[in-house]
Protein backbone atom coordinates (compact mmCIF):
# COMPACT_ATOMS: atom_id res chain seq x y z
CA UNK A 1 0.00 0.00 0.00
CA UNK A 2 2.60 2.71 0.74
CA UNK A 3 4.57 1.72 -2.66
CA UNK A 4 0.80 2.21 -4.49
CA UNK A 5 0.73 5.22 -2.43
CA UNK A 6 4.38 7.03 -3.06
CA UNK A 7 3.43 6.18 -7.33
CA UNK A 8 0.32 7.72 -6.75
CA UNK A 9 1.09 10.30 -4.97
CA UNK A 10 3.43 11.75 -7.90
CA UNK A 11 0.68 13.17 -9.33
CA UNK A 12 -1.66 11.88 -12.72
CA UNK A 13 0.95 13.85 -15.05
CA UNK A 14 4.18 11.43 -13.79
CA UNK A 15 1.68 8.56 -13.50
CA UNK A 16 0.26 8.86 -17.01
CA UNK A 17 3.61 8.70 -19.16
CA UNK A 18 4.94 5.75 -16.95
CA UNK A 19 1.30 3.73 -17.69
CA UNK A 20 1.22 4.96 -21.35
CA UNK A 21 4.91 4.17 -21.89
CA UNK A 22 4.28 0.23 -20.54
CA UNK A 23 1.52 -0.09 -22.80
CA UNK A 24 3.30 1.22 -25.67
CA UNK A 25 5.99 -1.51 -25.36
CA UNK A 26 3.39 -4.20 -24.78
CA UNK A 27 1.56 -3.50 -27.33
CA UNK A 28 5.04 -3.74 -29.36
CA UNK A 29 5.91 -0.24 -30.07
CA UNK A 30 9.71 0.74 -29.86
CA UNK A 31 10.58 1.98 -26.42
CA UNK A 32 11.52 5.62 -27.94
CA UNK A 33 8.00 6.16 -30.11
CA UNK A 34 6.53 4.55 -26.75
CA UNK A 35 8.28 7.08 -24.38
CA UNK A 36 7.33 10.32 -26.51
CA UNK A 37 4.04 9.37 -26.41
CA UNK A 38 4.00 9.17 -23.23
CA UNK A 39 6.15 12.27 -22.17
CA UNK A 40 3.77 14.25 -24.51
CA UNK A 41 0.37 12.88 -22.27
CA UNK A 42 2.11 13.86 -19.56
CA UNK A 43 2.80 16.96 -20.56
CA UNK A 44 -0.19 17.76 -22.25
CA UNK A 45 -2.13 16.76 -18.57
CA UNK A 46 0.34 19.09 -16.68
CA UNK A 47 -0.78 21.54 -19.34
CA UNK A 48 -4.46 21.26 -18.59
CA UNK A 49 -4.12 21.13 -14.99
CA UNK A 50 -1.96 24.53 -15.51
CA UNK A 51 -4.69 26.51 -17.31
CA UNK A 52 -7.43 25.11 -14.84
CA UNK A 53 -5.42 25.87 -11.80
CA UNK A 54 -5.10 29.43 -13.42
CA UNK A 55 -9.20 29.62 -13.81
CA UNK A 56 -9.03 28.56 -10.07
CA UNK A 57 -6.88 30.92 -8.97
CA UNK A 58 -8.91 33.87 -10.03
CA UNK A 59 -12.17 32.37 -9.29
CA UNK A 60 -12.01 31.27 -6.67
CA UNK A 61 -11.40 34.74 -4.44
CA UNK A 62 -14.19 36.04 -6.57
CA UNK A 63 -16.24 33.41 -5.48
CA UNK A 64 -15.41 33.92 -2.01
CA UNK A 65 -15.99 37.42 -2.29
CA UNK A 66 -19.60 37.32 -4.29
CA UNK A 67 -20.33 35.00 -1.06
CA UNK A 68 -19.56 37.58 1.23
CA UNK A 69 -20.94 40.62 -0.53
CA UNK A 70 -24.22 38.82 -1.24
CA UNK A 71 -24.26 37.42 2.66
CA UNK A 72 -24.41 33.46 1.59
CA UNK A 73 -24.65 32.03 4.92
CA UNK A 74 -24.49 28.36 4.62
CA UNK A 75 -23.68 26.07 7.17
CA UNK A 76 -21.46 23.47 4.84
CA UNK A 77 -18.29 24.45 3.22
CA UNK A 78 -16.88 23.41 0.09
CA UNK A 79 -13.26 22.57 0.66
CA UNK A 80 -13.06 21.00 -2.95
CA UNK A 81 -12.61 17.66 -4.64
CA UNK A 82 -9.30 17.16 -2.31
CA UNK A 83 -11.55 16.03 0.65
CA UNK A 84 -13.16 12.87 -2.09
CA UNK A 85 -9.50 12.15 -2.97
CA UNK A 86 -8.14 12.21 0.77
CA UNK A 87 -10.89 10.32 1.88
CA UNK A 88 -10.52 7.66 -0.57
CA UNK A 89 -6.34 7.45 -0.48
CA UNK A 90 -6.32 7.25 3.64
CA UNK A 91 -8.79 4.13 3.84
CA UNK A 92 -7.43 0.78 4.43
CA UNK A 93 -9.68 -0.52 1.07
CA UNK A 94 -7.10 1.09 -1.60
CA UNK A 95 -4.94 -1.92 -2.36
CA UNK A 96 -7.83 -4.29 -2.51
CA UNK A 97 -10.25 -1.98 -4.95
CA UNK A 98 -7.42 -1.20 -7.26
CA UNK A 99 -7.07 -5.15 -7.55
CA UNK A 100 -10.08 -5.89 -7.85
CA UNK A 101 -10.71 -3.18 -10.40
CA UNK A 102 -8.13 -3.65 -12.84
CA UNK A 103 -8.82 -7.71 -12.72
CA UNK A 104 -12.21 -6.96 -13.43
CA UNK A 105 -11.43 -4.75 -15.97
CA UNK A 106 -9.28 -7.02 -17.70
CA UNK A 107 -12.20 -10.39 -17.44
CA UNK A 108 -13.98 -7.72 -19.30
CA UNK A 109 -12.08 -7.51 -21.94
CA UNK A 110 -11.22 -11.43 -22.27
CA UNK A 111 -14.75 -11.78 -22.36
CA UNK A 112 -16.36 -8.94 -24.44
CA UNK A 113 -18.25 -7.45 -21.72
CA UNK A 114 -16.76 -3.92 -22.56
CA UNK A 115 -14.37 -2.38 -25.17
CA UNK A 116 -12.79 0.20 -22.95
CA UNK A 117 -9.11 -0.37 -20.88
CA UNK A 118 -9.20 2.00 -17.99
CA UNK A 119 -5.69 3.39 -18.31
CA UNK A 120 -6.57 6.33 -16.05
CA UNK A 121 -5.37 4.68 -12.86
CA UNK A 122 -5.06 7.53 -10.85
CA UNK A 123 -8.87 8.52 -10.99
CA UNK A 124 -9.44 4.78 -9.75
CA UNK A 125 -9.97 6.86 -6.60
CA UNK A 126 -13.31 7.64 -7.72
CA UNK A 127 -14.24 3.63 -7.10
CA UNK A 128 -12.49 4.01 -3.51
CA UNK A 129 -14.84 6.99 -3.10
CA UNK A 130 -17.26 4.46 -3.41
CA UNK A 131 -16.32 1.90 -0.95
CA UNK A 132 -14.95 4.09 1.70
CA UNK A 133 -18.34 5.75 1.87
CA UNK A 134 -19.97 2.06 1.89
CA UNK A 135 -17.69 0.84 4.61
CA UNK A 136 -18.06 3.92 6.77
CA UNK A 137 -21.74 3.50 6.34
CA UNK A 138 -22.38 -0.62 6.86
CA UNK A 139 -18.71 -0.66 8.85
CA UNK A 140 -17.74 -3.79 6.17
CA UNK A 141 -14.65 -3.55 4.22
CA UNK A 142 -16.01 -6.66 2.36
CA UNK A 143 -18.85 -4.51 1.14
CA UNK A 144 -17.27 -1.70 0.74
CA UNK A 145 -14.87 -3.61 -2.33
CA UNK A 146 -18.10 -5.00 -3.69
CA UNK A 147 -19.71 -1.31 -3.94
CA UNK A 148 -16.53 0.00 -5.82
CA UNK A 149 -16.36 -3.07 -8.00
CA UNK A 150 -19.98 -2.52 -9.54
CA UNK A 151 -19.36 1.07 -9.34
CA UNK A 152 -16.34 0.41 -12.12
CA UNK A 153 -18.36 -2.10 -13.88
CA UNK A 154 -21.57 0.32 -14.19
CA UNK A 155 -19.16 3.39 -15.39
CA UNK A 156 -16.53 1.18 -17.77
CA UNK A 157 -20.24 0.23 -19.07
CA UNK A 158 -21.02 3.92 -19.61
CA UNK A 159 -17.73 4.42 -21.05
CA UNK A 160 -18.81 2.12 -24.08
CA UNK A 161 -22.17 3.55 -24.26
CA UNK A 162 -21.29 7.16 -24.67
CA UNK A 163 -17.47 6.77 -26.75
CA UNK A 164 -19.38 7.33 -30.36
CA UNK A 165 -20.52 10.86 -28.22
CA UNK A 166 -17.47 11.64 -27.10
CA UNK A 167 -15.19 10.63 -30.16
CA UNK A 168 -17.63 12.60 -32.43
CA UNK A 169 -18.20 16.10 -30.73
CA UNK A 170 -14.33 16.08 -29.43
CA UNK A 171 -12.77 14.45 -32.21
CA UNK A 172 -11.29 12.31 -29.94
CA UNK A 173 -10.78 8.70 -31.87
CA UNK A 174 -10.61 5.60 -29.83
CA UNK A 175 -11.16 7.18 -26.57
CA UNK A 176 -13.91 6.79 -23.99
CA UNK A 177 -14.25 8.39 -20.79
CA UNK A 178 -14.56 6.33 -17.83
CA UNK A 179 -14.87 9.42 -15.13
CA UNK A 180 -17.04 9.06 -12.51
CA UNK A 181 -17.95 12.70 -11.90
CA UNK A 182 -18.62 13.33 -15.79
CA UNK A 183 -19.93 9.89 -17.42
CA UNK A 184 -22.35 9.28 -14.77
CA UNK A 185 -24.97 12.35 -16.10
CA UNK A 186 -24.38 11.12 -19.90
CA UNK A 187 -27.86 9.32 -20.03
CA UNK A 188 -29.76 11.85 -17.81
CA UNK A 189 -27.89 15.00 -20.50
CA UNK A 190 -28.99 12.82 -23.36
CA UNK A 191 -32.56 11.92 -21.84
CA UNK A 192 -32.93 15.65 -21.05
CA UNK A 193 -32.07 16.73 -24.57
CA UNK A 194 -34.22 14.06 -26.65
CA UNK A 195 -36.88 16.32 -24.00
CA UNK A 196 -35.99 19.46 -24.95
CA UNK A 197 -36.64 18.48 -29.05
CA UNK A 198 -40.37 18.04 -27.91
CA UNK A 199 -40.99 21.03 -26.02
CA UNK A 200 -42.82 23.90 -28.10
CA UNK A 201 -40.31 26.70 -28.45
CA UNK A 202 -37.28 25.58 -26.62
CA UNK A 203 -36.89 23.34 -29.45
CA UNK A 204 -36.61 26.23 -31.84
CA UNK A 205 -33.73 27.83 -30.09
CA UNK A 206 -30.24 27.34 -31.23
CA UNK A 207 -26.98 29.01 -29.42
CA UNK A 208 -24.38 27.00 -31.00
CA UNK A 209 -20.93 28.19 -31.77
CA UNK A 210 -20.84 29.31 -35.25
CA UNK A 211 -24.94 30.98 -34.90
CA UNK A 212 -23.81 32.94 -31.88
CA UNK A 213 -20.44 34.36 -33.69
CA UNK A 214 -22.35 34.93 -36.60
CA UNK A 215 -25.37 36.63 -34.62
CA UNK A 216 -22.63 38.86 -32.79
CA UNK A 217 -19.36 38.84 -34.37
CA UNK A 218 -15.92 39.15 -33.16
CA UNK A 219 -17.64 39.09 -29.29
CA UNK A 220 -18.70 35.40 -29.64
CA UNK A 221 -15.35 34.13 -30.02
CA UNK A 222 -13.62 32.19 -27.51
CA UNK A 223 -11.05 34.31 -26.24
CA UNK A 224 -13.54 37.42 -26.17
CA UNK A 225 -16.53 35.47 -25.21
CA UNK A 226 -13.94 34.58 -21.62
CA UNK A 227 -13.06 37.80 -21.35
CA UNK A 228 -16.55 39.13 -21.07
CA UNK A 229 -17.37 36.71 -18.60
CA UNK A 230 -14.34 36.86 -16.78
CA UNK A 231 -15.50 41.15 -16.40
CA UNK A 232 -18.69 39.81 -15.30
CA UNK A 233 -17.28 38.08 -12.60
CA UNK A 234 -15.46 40.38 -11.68
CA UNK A 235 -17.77 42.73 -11.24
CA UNK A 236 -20.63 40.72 -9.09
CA UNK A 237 -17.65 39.97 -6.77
CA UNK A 238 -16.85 43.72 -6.55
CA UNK A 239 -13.87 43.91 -7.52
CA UNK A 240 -11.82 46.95 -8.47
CA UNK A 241 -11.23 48.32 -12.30
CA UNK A 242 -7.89 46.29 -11.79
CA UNK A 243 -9.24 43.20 -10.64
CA UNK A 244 -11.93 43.38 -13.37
CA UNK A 245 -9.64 43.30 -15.63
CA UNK A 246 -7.20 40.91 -14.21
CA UNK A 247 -10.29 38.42 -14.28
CA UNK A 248 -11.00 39.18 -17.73
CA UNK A 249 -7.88 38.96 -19.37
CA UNK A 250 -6.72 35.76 -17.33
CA UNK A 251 -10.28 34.05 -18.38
CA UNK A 252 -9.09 34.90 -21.88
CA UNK A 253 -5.92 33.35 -21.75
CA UNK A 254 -8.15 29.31 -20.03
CA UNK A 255 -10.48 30.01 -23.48
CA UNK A 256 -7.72 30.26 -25.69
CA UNK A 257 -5.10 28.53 -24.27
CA UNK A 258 -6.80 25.35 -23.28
CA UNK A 259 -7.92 23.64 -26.22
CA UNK A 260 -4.44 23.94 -27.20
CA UNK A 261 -3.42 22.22 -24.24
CA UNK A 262 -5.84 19.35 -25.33
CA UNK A 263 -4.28 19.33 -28.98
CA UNK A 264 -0.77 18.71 -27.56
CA UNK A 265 -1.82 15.45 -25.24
CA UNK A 266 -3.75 14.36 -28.24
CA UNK A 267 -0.44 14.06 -30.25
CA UNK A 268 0.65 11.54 -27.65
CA UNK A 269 -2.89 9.74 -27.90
CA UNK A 270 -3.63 9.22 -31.48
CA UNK A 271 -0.32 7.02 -31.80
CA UNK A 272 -1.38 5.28 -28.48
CA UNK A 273 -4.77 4.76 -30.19
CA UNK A 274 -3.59 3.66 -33.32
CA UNK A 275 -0.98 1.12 -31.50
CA UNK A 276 -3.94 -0.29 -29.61
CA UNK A 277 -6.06 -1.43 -32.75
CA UNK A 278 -3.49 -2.40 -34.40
CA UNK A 279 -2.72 -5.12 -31.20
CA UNK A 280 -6.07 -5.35 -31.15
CA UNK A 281 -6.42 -6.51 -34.93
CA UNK A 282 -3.33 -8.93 -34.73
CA UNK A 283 -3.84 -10.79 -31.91
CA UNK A 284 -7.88 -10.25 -31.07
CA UNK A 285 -9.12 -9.94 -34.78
CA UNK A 286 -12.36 -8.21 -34.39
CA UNK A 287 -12.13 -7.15 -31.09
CA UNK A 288 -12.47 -2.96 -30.85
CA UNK A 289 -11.00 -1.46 -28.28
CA UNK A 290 -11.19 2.10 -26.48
CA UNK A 291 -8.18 3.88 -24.20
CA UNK A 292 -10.28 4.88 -21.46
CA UNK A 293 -8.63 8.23 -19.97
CA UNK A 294 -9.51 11.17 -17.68
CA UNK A 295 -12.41 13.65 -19.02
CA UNK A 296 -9.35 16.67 -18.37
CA UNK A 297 -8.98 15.43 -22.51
CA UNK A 298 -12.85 17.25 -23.22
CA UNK A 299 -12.07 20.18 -20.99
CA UNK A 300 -11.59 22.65 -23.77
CA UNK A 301 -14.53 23.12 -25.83
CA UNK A 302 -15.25 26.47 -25.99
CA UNK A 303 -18.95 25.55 -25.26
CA UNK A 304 -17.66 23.60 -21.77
CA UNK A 305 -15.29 26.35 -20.82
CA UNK A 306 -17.69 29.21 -21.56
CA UNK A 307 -20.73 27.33 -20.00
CA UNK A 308 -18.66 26.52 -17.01
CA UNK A 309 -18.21 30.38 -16.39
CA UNK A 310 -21.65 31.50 -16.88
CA UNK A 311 -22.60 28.46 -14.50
CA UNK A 312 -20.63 29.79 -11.76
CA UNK A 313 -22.71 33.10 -10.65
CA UNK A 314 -25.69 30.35 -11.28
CA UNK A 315 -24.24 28.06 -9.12
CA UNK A 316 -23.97 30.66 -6.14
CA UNK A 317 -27.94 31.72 -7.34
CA UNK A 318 -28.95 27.99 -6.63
CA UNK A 319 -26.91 27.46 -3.56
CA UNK A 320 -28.37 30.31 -1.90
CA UNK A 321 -32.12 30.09 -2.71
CA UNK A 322 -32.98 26.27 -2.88
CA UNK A 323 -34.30 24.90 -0.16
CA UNK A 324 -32.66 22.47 2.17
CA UNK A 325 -28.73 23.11 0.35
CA UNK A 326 -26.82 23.52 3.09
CA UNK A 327 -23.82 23.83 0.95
CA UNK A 328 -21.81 27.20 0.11
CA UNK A 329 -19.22 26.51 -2.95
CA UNK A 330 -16.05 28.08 -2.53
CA UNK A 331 -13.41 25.69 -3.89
CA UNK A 332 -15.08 23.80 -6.29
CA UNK A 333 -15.81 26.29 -9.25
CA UNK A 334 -12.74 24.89 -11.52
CA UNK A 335 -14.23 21.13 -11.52
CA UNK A 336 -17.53 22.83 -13.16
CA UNK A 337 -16.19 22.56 -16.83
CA UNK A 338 -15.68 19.00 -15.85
CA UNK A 339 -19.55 18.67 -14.75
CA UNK A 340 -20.77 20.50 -18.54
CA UNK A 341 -18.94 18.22 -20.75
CA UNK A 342 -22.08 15.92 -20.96
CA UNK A 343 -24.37 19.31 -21.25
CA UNK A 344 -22.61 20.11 -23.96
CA UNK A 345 -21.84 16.52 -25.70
CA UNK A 346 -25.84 16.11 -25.26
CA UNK A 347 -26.45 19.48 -27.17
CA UNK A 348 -24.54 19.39 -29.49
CA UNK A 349 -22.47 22.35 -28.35
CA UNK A 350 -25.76 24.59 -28.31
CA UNK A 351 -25.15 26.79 -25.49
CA UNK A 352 -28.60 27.32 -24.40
CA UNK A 353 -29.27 23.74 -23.80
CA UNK A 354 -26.38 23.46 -22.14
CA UNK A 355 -26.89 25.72 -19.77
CA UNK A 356 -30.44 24.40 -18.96
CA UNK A 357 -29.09 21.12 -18.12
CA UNK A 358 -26.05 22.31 -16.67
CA UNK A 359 -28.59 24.14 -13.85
CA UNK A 360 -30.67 20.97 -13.10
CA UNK A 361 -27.23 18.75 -12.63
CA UNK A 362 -25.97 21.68 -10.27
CA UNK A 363 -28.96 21.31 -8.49
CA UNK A 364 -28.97 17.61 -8.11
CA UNK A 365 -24.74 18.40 -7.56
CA UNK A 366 -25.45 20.93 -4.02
CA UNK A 367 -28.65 18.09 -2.90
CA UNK A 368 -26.10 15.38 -2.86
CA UNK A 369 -23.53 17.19 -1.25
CA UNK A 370 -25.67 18.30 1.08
CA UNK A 371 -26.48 14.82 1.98
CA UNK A 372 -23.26 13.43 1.73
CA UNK A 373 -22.01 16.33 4.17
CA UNK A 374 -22.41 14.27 7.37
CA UNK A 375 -21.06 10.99 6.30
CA UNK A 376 -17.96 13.09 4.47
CA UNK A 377 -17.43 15.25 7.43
CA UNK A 378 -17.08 12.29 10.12
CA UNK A 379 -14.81 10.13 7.21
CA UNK A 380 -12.78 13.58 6.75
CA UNK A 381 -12.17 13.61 10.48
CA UNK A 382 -10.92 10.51 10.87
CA UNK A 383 -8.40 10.63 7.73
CA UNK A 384 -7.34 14.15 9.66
CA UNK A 385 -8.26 16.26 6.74
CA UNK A 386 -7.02 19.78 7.26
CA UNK A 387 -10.78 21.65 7.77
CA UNK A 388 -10.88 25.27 6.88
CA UNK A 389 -11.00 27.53 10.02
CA UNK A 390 -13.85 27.62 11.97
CA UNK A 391 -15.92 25.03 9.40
CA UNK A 392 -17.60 22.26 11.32
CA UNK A 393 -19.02 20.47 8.15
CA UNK A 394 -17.25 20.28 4.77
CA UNK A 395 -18.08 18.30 1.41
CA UNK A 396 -17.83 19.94 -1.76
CA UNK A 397 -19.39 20.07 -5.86
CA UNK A 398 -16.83 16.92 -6.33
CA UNK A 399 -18.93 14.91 -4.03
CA UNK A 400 -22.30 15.92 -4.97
CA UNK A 401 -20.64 14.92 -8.82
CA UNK A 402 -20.14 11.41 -8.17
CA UNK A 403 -23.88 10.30 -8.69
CA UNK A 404 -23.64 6.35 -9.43
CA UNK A 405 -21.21 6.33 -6.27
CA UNK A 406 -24.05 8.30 -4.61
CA UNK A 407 -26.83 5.40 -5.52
CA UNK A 408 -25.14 2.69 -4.88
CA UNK A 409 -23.67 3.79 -1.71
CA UNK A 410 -27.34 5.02 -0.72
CA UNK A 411 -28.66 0.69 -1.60
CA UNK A 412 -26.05 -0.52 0.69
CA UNK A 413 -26.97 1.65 3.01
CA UNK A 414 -30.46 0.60 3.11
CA UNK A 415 -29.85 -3.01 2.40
CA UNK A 416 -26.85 -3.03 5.53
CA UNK A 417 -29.96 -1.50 7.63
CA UNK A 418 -32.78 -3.94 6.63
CA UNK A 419 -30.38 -6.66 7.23
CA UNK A 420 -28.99 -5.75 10.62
């Protein structure tokens, strides 16, 4: 456990290259091709995680500060998706659930049960998510494995379902995304949108891309559209002319920086992908196969980015006049292009829908956390989790993401009590 731990702990951009380097040379690439592609994932990831720590870094103080100008008093706070991740790396179930994961993963492949090979190892702490919230609530580490194992089954099934989606909006061939917080809303975005084509009116209205440049011009494109919002921001958090603009321009530089940052881990992907069929076709002739990999790849549409913005004033509307949330988002905000990618994948990149569906899965996102908040708060004492000063509850827009862990953590619950 503390060898898994120390690899781990080195972070999903050293982690990456080292996985995607292996598979190269399995899959009988030369060691240098093998290593590039690799080095370039990793890069590309450290990339990503650059321009979204950048979006956090200005957000969040905004966020903080629209809280306190606009006097959201909530009793929960959201100390961010490190609480899921501590929670899951300090229980005593890691070691078994990555086991049991990546065996299952691989019976699934032997046996044509799914076409996707999780490679994203380091997010498998989305399936100890699951069992450490099982075992805290039944007190069974036994359970706790089997609650994380059909977790992974249910979302590599998801993965397979929704790859066609995700390799056609993203241009993204051979790839599926097996991420808990993202693939688990893919049927409820798509339900939701095969809705939307039958209501009267909202069926007529189109905010995609290329209509809304061409509707406004030089304002609707990426780089402008972020620094508009970013001003917005800005503003409703009261900051000064400087800070305004600091906001602006910096939400500028995530719209037109980040899809680059995707293009560049793509170049280390597509000859990952092509290696992969071609193993596939020699020794499994027939058999397709996807690279399952972190949703960070469909981060930078300009529809998820520019959605994600708009969503976060939203976000801080909904928090503060639903009733029973208990929980005030603070941390959070940079995960929220994360939660559009299915808003927008179910649209079609039409902005309008994606921001309708984006505010009924942040609703469903604060409900969950707020529920969660108790059973998170005791786990997070008891892994030590630094709290925020004077906060007596924490949980955050990560947990309230993780939706399948939610259900099936919530029918363990149930079945632990009827069978007590």
């Amino acid at each position: 456990m503390e060898i898994l731990n120390y690899i781990l702990g080195m972070g999903s951009s050293v982690v990456m290259p080292i996985i995607i380097t292996i598979l190269g040379l399995i899959m009988g690439e030369k060691f240098s091709k093998a290593f590039r592609a690799g080095l370039t994932i990793g890069i590309g990831f450290i990339g990503i995680n650059l321009v979204v720590g950048l979006m956090g870094q200005y957000i969040t103080p905004a966020t903080q500060a629209m809280t306190e100008r606009f006097s959201l008093n909530l009793s929960v706070i959201d100390v961010g998706w490190p609480v899921s991740s501590s929670i899951a790396f300090a229980t005593n179930i890691v070691p078994f659930v990555f086991i049991t994961c990546f065996v299952i993963n691989i019976i699934m492949l032997a046996f044509n049960w799914t076409k996707t090979l999780d490679i994203d190892v380091w997010n498998y702490w989305h399936f100890i998510f699951t069992g450490s919230l099982v075992q805290h609530m039944t007190g069974s580490m036994p359970l706790g494995i089997l609650a994380s194992a059909i977790t992974f089954v249910i979302i590599v099934k998801f993965a397979d379902w929704s790859a066609p989606f995700v390799q056609d909006y993203f241009g993204l061939p051979g790839i599926s995304l097996p991420h808990t917080e993202t693939v688990s809303w893919a049927p409820l975005c798509l339900g939701l949108d095969k809705l939307y084509d039958k209501i009267p009116g909202i069926n007529k209205i189109d905010w995609s891309p290329d209509k809304v440049q061409e509707r406004i011009g030089f304002l609707g494109e990426p780089m402008i559209l972020g620094a508009i919002l970013g001003a917005l921001i800005g503003f409703l958090a009261g900051e000064d002319v400087a800070g305004i603009v600091a906001i602006a321009v910096n939400m500028a530089a995530v719209m037109f920086i980040l899809p680059r940052m995707v293009k560049i881990l793509m170049e280390g992907l597509i000859p990952l992908s092509e290696d992969a069929k071609a193993f596939m076709n020699k020794h499994f002739p027939g058999k397709e196969i996807y690279i399952g990999l972190d949703a960070a790849v469909a981060t930078g549409s300009p529809v998820v980015i520019s959605s994600a913005l708009i969503m976060i004033p939203i976000t801080l509307l909904l928090s503060f006049i639903l009733p029973g949330n208990k929980v005030m988002p603070l941390v959070d905000f940079s995960t929220i292009p994360f939660f559009m990618i299915w808003p927008a994948v179910a649209s079609k990149g039409n902005l309008f829908r994606t921001l309708l569906t984006g505010t009924l899965i942040m609703i469903a996102i604060l409900y969950i956390a707020t529920d969660l908040a108790p059973t998170v708060t005791q786990i997070a004492q008891s892994v030590k989790f630094a709290f925020p000063e004077g906060a007596s509850a924490v949980s955050s827009l990560d947990v309230g993401a993780h939706l399948i862990p939610y259900i099936v953590a919530k029918i363990f619950e149930v079945f632990a009590a009827l069978f007590a």
